[in-house]
N, C-alpha and C. Protein backbone atom coordinates (compact mmCIF):
# COMPACT_ATOMS: atom_id res chain seq x y z
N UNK A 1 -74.59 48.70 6.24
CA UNK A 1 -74.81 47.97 7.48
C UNK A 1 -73.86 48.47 8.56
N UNK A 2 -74.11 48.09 9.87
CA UNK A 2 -73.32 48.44 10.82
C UNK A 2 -71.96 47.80 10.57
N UNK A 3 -71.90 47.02 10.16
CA UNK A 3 -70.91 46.11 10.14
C UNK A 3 -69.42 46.56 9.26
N UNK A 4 -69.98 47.29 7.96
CA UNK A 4 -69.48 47.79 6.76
C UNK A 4 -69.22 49.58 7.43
N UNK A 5 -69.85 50.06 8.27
CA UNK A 5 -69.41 51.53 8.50
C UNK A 5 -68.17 51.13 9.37
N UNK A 6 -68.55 49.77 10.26
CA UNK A 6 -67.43 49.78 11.61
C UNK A 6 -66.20 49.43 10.31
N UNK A 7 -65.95 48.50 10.03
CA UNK A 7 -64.98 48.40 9.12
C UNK A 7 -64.28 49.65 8.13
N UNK A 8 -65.13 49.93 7.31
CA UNK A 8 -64.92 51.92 7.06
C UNK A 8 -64.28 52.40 7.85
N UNK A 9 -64.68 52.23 9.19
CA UNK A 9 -63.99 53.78 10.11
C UNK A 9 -62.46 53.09 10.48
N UNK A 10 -62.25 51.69 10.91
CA UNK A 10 -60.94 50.98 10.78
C UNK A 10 -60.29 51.46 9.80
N UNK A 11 -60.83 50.95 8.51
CA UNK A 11 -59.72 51.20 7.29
C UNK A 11 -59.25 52.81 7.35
N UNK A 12 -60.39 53.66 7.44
CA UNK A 12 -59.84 55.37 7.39
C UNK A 12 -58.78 55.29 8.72
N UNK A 13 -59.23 55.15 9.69
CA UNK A 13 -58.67 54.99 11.00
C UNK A 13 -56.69 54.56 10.61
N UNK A 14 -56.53 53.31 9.96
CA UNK A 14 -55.35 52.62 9.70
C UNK A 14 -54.52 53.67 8.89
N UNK A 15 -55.50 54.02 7.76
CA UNK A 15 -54.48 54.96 6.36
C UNK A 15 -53.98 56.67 7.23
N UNK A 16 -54.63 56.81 8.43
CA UNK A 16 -54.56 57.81 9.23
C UNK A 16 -53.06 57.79 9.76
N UNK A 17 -53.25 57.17 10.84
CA UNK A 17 -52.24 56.83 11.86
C UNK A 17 -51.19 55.97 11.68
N UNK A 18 -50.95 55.98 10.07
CA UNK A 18 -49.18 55.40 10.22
C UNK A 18 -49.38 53.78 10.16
N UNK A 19 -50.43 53.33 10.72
CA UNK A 19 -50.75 51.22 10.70
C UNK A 19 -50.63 51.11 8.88
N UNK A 20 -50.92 51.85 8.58
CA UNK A 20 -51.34 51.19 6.80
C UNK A 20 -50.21 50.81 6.58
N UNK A 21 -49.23 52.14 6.63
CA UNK A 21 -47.77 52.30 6.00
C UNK A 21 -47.20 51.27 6.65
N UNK A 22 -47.28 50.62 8.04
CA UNK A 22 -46.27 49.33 8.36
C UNK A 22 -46.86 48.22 7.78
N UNK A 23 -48.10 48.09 7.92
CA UNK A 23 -48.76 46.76 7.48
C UNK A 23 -47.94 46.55 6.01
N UNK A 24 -48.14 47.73 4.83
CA UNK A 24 -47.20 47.90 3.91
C UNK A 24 -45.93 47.07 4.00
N UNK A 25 -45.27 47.70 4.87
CA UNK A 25 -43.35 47.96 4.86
C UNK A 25 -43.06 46.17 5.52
N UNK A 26 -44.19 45.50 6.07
CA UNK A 26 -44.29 44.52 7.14
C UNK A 26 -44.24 43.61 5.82
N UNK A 27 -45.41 43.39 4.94
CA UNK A 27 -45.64 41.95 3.96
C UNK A 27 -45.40 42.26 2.41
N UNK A 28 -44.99 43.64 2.14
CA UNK A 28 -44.65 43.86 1.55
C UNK A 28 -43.09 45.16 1.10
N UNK A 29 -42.05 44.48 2.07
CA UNK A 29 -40.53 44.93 2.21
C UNK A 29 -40.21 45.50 0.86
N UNK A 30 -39.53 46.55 0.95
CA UNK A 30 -38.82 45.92 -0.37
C UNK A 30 -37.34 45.35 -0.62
N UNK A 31 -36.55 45.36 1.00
CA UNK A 31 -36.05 44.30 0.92
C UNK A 31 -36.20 42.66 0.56
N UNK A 32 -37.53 42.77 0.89
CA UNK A 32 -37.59 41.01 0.45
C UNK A 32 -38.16 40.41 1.85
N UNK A 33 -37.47 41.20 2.88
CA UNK A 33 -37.75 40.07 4.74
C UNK A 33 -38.95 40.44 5.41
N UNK A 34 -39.63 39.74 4.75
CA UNK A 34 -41.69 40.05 6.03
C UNK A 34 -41.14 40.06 6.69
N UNK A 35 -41.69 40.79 7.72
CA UNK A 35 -41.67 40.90 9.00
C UNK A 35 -43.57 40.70 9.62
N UNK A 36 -43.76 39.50 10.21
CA UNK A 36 -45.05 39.31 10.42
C UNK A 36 -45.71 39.80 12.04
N UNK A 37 -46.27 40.85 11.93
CA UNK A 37 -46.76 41.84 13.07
C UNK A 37 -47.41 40.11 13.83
N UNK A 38 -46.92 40.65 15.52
CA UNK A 38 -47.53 40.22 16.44
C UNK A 38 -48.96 40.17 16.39
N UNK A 39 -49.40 39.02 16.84
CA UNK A 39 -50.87 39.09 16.74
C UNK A 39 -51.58 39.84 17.79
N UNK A 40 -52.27 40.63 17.72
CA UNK A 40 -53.53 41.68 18.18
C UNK A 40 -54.07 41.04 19.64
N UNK A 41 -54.11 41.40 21.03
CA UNK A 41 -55.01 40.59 21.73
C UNK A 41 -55.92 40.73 21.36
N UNK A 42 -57.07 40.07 20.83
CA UNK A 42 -58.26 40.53 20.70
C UNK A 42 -59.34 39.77 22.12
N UNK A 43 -60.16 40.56 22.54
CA UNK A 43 -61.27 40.30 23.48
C UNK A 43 -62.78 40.67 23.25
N UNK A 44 -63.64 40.26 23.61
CA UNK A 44 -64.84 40.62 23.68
C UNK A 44 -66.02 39.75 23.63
N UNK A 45 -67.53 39.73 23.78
CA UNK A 45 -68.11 38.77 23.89
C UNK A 45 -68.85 37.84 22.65
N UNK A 46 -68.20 38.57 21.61
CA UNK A 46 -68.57 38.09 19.93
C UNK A 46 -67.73 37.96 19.53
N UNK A 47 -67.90 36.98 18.41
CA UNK A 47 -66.43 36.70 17.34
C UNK A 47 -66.75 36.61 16.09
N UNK A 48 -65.94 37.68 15.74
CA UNK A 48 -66.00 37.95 13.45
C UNK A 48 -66.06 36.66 13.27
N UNK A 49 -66.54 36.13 12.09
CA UNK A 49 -65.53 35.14 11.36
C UNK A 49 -64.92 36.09 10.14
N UNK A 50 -63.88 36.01 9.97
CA UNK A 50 -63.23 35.98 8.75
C UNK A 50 -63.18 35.84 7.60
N UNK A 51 -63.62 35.09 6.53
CA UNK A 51 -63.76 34.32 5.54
C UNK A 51 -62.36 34.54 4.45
N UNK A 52 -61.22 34.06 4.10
CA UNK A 52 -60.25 34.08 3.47
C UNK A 52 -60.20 32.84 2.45
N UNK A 53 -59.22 33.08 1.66
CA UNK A 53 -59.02 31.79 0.80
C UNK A 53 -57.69 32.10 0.90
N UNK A 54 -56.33 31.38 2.09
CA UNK A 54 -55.05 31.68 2.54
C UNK A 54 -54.26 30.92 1.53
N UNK A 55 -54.38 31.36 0.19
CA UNK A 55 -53.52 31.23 -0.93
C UNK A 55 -52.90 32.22 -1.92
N UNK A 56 -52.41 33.72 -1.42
CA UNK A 56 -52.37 34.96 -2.17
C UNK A 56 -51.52 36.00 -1.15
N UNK A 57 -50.46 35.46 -1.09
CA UNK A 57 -49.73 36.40 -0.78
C UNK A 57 -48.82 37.52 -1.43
N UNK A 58 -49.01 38.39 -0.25
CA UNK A 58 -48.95 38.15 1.13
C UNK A 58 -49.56 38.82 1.87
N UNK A 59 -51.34 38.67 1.18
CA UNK A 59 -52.17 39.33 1.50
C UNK A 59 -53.25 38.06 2.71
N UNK A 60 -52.92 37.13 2.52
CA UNK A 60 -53.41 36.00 3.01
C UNK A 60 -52.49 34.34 2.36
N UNK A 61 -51.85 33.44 3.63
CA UNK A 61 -50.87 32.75 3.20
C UNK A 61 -50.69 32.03 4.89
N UNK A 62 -50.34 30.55 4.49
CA UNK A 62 -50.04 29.77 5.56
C UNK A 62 -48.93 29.60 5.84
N UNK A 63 -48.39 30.31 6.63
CA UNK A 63 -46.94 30.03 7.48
C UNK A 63 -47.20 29.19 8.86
N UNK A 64 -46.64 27.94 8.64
CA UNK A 64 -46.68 27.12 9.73
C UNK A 64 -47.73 26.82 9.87
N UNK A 65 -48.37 26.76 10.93
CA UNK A 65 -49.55 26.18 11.22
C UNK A 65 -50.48 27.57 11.31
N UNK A 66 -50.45 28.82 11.32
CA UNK A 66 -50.98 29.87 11.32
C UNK A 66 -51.25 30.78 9.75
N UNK A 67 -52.74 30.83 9.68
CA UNK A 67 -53.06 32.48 8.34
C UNK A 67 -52.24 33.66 9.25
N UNK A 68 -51.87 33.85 8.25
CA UNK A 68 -51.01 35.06 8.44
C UNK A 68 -51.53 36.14 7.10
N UNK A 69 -50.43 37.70 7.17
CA UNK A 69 -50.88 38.00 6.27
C UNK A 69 -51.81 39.92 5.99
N UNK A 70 -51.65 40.04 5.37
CA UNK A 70 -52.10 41.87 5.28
C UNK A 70 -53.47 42.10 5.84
N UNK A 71 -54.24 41.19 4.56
CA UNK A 71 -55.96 41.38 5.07
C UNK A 71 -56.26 40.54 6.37
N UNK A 72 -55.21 39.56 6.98
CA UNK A 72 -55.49 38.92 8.31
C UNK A 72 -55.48 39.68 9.30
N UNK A 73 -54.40 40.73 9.26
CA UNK A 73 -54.00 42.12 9.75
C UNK A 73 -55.17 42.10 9.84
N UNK A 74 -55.13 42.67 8.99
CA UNK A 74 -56.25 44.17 8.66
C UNK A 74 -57.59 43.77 9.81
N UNK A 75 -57.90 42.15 9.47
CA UNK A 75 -59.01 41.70 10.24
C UNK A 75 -58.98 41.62 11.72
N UNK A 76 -57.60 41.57 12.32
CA UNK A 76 -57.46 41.89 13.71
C UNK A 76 -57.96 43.17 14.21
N UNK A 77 -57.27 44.10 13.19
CA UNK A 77 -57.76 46.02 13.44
C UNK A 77 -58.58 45.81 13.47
N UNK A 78 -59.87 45.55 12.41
CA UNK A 78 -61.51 45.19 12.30
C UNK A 78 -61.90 44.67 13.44
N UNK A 79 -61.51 43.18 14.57
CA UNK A 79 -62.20 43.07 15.39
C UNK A 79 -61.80 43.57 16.55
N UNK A 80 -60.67 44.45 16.59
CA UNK A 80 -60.10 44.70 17.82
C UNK A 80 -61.14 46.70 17.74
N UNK A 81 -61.09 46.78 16.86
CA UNK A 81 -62.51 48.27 16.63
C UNK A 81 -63.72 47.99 17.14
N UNK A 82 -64.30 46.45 16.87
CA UNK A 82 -65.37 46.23 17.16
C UNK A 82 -65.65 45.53 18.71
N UNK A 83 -64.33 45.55 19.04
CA UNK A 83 -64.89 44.67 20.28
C UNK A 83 -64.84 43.26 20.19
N UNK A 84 -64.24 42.77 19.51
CA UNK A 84 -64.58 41.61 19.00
C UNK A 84 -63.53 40.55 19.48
N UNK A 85 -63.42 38.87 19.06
CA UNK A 85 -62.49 38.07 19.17
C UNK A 85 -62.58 38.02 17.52
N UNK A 86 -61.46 37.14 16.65
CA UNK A 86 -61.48 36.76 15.31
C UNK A 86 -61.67 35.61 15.05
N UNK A 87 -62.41 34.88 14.37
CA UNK A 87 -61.96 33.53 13.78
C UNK A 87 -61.57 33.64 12.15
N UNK A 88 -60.55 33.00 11.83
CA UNK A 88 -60.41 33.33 10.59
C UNK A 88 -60.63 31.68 10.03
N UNK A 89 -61.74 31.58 8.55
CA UNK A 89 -61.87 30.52 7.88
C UNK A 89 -61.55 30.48 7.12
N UNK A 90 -60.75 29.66 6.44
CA UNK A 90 -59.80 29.51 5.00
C UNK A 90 -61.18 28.69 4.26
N UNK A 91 -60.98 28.95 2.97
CA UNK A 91 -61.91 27.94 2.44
C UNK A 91 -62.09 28.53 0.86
N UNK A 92 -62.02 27.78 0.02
CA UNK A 92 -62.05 27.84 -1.13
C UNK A 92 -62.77 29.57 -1.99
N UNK A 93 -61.34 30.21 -2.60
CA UNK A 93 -62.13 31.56 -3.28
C UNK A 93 -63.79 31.18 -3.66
N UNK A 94 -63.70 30.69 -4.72
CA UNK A 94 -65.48 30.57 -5.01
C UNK A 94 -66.32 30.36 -3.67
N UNK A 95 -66.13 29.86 -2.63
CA UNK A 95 -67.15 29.46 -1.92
C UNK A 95 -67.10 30.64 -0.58
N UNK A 96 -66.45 32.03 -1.05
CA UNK A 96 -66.44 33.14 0.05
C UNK A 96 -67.91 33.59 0.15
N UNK A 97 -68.43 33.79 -1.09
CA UNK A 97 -69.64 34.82 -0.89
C UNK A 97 -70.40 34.09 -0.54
N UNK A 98 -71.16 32.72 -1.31
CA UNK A 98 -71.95 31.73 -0.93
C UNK A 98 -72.04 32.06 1.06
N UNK A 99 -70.68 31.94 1.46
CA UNK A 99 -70.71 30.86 2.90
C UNK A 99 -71.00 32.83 3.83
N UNK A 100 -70.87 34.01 2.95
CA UNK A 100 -71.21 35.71 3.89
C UNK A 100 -72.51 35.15 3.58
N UNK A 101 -73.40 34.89 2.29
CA UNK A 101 -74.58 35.00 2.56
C UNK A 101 -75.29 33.93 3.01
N UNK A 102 -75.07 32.86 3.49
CA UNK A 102 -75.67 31.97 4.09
C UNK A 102 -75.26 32.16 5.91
N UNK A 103 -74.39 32.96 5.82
CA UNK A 103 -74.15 33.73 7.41
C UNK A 103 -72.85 32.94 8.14
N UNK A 104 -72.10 32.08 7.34
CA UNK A 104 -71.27 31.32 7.55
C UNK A 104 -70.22 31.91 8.16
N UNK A 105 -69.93 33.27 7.54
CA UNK A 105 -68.99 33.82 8.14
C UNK A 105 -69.54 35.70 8.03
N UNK A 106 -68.83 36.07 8.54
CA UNK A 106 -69.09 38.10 8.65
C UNK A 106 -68.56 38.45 7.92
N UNK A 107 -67.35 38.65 7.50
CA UNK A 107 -67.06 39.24 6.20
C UNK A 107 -65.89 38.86 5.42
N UNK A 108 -65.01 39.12 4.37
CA UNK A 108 -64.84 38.49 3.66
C UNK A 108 -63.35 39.42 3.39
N UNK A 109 -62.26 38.94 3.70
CA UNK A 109 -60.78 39.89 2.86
C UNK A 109 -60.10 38.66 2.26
N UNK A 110 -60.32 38.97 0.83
CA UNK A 110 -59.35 37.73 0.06
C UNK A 110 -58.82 38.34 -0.98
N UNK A 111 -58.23 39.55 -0.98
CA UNK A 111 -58.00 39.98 -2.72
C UNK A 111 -58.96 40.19 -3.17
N UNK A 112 -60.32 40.41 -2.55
CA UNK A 112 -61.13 40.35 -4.01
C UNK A 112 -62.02 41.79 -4.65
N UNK A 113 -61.68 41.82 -6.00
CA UNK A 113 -62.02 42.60 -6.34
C UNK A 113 -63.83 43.58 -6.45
N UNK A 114 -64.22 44.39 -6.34
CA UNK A 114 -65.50 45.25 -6.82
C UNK A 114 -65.96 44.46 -8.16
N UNK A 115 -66.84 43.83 -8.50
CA UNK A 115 -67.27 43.36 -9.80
C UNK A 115 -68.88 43.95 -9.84
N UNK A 116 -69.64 44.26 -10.90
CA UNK A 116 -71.16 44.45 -10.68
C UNK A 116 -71.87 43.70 -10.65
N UNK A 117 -71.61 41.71 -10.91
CA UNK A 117 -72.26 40.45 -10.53
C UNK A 117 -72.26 40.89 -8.68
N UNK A 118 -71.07 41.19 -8.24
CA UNK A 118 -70.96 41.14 -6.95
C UNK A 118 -71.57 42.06 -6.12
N UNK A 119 -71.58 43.42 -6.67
CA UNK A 119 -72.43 44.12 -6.25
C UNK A 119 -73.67 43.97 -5.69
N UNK A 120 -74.32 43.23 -7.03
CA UNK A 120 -75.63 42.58 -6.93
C UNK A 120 -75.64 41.85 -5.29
N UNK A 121 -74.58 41.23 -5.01
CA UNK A 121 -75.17 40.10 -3.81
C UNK A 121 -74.88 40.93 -2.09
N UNK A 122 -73.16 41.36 -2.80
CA UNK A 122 -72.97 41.95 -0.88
C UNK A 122 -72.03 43.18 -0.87
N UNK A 123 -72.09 43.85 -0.37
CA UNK A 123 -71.45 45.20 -0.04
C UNK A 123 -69.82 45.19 0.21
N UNK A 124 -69.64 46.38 -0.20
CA UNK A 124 -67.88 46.26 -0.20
C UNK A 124 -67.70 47.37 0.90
N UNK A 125 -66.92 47.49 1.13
CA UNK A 125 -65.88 48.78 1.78
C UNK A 125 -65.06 49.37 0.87
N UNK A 126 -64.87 50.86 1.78
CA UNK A 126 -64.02 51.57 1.18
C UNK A 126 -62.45 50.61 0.36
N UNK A 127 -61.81 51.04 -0.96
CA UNK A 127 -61.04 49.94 -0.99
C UNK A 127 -59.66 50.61 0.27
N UNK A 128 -59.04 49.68 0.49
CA UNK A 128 -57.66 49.89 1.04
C UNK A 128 -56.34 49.61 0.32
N UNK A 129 -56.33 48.82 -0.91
CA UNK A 129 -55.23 48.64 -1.35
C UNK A 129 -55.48 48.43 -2.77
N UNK A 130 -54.94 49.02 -3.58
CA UNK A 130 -54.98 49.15 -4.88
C UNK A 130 -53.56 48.62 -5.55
N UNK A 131 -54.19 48.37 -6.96
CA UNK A 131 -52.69 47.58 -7.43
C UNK A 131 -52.77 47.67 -9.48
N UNK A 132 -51.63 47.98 -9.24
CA UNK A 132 -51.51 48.38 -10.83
C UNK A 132 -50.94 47.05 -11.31
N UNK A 133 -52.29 46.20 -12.27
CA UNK A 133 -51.44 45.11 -13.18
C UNK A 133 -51.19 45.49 -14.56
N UNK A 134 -50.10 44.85 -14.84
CA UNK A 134 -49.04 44.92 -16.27
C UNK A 134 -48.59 43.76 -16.91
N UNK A 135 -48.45 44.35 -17.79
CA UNK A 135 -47.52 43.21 -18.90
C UNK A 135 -46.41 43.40 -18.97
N UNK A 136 -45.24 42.12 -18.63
CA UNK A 136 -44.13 42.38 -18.53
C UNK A 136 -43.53 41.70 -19.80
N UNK A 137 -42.54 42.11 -20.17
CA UNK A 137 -41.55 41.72 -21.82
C UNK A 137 -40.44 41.76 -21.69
N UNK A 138 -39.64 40.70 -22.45
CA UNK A 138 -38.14 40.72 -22.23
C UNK A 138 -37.39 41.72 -22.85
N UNK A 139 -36.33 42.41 -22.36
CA UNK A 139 -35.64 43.17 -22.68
C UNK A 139 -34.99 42.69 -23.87
C-alpha cells in the first residue's frame, strides 16, 4: 500500500542519516539517562492515527501526561514524511490489529513482532529494530 512504501522510505531514510543511531543513544543510553527528543512540528491537512499499547519501554511508555518513546519517534518521522499531523492511541496490545482493520487507526508501532497468523490479516514494514532474547543464569 501507499501507506507501507511511505513508511519504508522513512525507516531506510532514518537508518541512513544518523536519526536511527540517536533515536538509539536517546531511549536507549547506555548510561542509563533518556534523553526524550523534542517533539516533531508536525503539519498538514490529514492525521495518522497511531495505534500503540504505551506499556513497553522504551519503545512506547507514559511519562507524565505524554506517550513518549522510540516507535512514538519513529511515528513523528512517519507523519512528518507524509505530510501529516499524528494522533497517537494507546489502547490495549490485543485490540491493535482489530481497531488497523476496522480503520480505527493507520498503523500500528507496539513492539510487535512478524507472526504468519498476522501476516494473514495486515502488512508489516521493513523491520527497524531487532533484538536478541536470552536466558539469563546466576553466576
Amino acid at each position: 500500500t501507499e501507506l507501507v512504501d511511505s513508511i519504508n522510505k522513512t525507516i531506510e531514510k532514518i537508518k541512513s542519516n544518523g536519526d536511527y543511531e540517536y533515536l538509539v543513544a536517546s531511549f536507549m543510553p547506555i548510561d542509563g539517562q533518556v534523553v526524550i527528543p523534542t517533539d516533531l512540528e508536525l503539519t498538514g491537512n490529514k492525521t495518522l492515527k497511531l495505534g500503540t499499547n504505551a506499556a513497553f519501554p522504551p519503545f512506547e511508555y507514559v511519562e507524565g501526561s505524554k506517550i513518549v518513546g522510540f516507535d512514538i519517534t519513529m511515528g513523528q518521522k512517519i507523519a512528518q514524511d507524509a505530510g501529516a499531523k499524528l494522533e497517537v492511541v494507546d489502547m490495549a496490545f490485543d485490540s491493535l490489529i482489530p481497531a488497523l482493520a476496522s480503520g480505527a487507526i493507520d498503523f500500528i508501532a507496539a513492539g510487535m513482532s512478524v507472526t504468519e497468523e498476522r501476516k494473514k490479516n495486515v502488512d508489516f514494514s521493513v523491520p527497524y529494530f531487532e533484538s536478541e532474547q536470552v536466558i539469563i543464569i546466576r553466576k
